[in-house]
Protein backbone atom coordinates (compact mmCIF):
# COMPACT_ATOMS: atom_id res chain seq x y z
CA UNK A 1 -56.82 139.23 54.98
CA UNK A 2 -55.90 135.75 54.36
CA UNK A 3 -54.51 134.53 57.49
CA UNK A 4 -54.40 130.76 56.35
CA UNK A 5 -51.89 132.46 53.65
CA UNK A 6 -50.13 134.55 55.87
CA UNK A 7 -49.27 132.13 58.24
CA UNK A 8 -46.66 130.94 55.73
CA UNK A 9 -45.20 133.96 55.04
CA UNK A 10 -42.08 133.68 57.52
CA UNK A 11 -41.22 130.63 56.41
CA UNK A 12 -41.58 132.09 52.65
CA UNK A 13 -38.81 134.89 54.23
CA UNK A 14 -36.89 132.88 55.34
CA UNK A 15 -36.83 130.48 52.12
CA UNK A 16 -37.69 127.54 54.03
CA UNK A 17 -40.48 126.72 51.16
CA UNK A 18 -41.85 127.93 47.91
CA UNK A 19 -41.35 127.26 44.31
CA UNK A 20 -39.09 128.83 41.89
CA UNK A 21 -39.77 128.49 38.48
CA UNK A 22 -36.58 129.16 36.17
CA UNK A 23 -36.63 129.13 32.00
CA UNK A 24 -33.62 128.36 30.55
CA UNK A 25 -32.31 126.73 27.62
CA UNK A 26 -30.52 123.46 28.18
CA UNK A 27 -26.88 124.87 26.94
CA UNK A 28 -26.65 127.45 29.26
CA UNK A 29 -27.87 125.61 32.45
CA UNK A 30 -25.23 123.64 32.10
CA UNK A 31 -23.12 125.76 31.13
CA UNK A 32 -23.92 128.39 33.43
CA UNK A 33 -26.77 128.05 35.78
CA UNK A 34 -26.01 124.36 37.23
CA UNK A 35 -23.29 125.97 39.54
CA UNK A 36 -25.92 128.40 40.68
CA UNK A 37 -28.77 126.22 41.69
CA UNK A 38 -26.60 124.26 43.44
CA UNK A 39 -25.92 126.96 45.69
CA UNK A 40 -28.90 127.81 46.19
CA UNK A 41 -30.68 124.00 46.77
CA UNK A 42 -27.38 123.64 49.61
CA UNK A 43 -28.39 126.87 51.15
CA UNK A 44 -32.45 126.27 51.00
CA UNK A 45 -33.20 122.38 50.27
CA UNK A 46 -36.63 123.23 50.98
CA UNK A 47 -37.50 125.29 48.08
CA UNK A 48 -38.82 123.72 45.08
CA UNK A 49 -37.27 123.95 41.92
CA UNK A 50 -39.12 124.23 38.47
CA UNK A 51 -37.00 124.48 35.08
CA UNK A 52 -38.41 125.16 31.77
CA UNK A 53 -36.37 124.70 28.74
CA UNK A 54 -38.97 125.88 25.57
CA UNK A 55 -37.38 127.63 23.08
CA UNK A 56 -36.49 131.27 23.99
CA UNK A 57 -39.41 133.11 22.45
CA UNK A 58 -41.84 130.81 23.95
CA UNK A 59 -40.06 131.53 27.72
CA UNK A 60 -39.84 135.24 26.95
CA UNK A 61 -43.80 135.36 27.01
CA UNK A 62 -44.11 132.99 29.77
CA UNK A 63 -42.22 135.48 31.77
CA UNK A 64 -44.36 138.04 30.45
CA UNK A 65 -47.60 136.01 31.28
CA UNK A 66 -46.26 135.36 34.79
CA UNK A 67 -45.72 131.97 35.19
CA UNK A 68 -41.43 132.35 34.94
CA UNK A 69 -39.74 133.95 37.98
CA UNK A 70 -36.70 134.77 35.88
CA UNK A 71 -34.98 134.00 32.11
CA UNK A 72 -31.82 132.80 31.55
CA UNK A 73 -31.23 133.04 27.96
CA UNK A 74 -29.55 134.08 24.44
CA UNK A 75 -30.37 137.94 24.14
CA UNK A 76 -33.07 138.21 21.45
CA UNK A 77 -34.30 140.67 19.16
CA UNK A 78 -37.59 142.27 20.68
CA UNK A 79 -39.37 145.23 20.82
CA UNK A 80 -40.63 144.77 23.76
CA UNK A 81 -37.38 145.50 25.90
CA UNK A 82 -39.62 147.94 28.41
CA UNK A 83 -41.06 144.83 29.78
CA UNK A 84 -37.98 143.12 30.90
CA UNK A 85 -34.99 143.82 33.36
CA UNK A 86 -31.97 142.84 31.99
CA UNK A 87 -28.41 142.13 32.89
CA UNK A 88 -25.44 140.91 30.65
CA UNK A 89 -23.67 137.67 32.22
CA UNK A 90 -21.30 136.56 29.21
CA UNK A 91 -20.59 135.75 25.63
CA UNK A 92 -21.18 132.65 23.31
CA UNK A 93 -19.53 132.15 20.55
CA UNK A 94 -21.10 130.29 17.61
CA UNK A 95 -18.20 128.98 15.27
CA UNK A 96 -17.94 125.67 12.44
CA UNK A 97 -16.49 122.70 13.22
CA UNK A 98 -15.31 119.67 11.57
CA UNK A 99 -13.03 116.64 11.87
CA UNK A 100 -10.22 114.82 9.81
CA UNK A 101 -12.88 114.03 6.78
CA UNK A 102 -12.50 117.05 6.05
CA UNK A 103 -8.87 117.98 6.78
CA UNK A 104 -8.03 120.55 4.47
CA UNK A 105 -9.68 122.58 6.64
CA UNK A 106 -7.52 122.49 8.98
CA UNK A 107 -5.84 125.58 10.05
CA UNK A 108 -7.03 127.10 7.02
CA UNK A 109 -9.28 130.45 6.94
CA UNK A 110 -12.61 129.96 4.68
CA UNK A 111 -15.07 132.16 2.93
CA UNK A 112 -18.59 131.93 3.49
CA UNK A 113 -18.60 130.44 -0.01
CA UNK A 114 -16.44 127.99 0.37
CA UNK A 115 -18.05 126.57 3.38
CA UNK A 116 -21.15 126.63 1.34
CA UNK A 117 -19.59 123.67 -0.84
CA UNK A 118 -19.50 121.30 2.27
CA UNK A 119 -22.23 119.69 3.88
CA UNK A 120 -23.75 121.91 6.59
CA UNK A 121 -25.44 120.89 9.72
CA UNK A 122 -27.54 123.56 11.40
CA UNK A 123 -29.45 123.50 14.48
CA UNK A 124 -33.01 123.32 14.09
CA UNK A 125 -35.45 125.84 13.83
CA UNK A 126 -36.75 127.87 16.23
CA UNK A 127 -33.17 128.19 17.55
CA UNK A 128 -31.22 131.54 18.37
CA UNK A 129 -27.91 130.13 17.30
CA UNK A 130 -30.13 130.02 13.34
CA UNK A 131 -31.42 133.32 14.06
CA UNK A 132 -28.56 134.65 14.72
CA UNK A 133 -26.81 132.92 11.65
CA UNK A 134 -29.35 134.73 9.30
CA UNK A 135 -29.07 137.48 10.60
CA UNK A 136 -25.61 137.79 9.60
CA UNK A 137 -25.66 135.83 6.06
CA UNK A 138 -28.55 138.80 5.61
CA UNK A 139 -25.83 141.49 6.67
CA UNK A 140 -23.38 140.18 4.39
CA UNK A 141 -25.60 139.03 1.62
CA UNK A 142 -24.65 135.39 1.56
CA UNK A 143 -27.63 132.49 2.15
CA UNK A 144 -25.93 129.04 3.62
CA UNK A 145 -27.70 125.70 2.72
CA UNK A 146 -27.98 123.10 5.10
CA UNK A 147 -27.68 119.29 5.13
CA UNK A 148 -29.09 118.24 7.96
CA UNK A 149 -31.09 120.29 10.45
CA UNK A 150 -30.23 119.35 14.34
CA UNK A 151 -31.86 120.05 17.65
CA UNK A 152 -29.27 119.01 19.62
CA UNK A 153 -25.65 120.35 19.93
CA UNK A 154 -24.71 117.43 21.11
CA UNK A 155 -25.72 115.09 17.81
CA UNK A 156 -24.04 118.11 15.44
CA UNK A 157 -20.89 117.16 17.35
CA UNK A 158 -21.24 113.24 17.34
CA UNK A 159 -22.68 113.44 13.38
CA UNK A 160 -19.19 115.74 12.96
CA UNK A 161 -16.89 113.28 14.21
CA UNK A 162 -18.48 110.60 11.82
CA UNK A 163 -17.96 112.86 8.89
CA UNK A 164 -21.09 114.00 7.95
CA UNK A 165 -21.00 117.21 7.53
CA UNK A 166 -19.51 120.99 8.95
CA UNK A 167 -21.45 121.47 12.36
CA UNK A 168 -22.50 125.14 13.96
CA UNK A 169 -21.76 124.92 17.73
CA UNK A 170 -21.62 127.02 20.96
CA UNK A 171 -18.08 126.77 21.04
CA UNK A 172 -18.29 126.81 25.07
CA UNK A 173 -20.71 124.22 24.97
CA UNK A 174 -18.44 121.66 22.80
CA UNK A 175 -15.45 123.15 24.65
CA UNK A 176 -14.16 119.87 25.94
CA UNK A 177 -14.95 117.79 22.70
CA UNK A 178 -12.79 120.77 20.47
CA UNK A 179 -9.36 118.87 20.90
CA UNK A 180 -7.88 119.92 17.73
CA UNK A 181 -7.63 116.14 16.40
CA UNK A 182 -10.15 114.98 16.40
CA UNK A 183 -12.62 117.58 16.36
CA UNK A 184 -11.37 120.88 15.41
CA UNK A 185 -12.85 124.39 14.26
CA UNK A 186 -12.95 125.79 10.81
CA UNK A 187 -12.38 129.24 10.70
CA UNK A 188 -14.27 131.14 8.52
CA UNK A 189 -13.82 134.72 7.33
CA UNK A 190 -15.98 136.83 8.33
CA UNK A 191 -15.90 135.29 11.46
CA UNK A 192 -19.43 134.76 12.84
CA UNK A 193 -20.35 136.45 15.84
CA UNK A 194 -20.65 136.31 19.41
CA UNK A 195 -24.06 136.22 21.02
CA UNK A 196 -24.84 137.80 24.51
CA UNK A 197 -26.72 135.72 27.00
CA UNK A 198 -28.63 137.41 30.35
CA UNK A 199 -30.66 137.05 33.05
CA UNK A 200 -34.40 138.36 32.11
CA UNK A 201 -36.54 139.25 34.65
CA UNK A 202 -40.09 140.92 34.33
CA UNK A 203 -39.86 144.93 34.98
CA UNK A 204 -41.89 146.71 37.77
CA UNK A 205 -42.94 143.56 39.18
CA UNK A 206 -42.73 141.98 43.14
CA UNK A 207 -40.65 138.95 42.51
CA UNK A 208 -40.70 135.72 45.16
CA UNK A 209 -38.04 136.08 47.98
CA UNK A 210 -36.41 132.59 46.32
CA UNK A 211 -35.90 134.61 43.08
CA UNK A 212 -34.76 137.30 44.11
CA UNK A 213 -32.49 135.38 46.54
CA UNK A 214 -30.65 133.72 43.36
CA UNK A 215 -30.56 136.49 41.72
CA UNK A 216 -28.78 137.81 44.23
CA UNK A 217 -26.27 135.01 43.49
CA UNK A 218 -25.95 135.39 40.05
CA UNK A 219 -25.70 139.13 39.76
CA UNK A 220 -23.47 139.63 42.69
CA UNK A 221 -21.02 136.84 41.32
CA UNK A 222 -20.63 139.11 37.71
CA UNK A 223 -19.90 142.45 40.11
């Protein structure tokens, strides 16, 4: 036995120390997990805080590997889903948007081929929001071509309102920017669709009293 080690361990209990290491993508902390960790830093100050914001696939085997205490993220496609623990927390919806240089869009329904005609700006690849985008031009048969590829929401929003192009968003992520006016969304028939987000955590596995403390926190605010 370790008593060196063990000498820690009621202070581990009692979340006076330790690290937590969270993966999340950058959208949905602040859309979602922000409200949580500051819950949890008011209620234990002392416990360190690590966030990782890779792309999903690369956090998905970190968490596999160990070195992720939980997953916050876009549900992907794996076949691996024996490995994780998972639990549903909420909907994103991925829809077009554009502003008054392109007007006659406005309140108007598109097809996918129309859109096609305008200048498209996409998120960049390796990006869930693109997966799940060709996933459903492949169910529908349709391939869109893009303009400009983007890695941040936030530059498909501010290249939008300068006119250069159609933007795909998180529509709860641009929520506040989406005043109708200025910035408004193009509806498209078929509508695209919604993607689940969860919280990932590895299966059969002894997680930290800090994780399983805020996810504690998480899951009990969804019941």
């Amino acid at each position: 036995i370790d008593f060196e080690i063990l000498k820690y361990f009621p202070n581990l209990k009692r979340l006076e120390n330790g690290v937590l290491k969270i993966g999340v993508s950058t959208t949905l902390a602040k859309l979602f997990l922000l409200k949580h960790l500051e819950r949890f830093h008011i209620e234990y100050p002392n416990v360190a805080i690590q966030i990782f914001t890779n792309p999903s696939q690369v956090m998905k085997e970190m968490l596999k590997e160990g070195k992720l205490d939980l997953l916050v993220a876009k549900d992907f496609s794996v076949n691996d889903e024996n490995v994780f623990e998972v639990v549903k927390l909420g909907k994103l919806h991925h829809v077009f948007i554009a502003s008054p240089f392109f007007k006659e869009l406005k309140n108007k329904t598109v097809t996918l081929e129309e859109i096609n005609r305008y200048p498209l700006l996409l998120p960049k690849n390796p990006s869930s929001s693109r997966d799940l985008l060709a996933n459903f031009c492949k169910e529908h048969r349709f391939s869109l071509t893009s303009k400009l590829e983007i890695a941040s929401y936030s530059l498909i929003e501010e290249f939008v309102r300068i006119g250069l192009g159609i933007g795909l968003v998180t529509e709860e992520f641009c929520h506040n920017e989406i005043d109708g006016e200025n910035i408004f969304v193009v509806n498209t028939e078929p509508a695209l669709p919604s993607l689940d987000f969860s919280l990932f955590t590895l299966k059969d596995s002894h997680h930290s009293f800090a994780a399983n403390r805020l996810i504690d926190m998480i899951t009990n605010e969804k019941k």
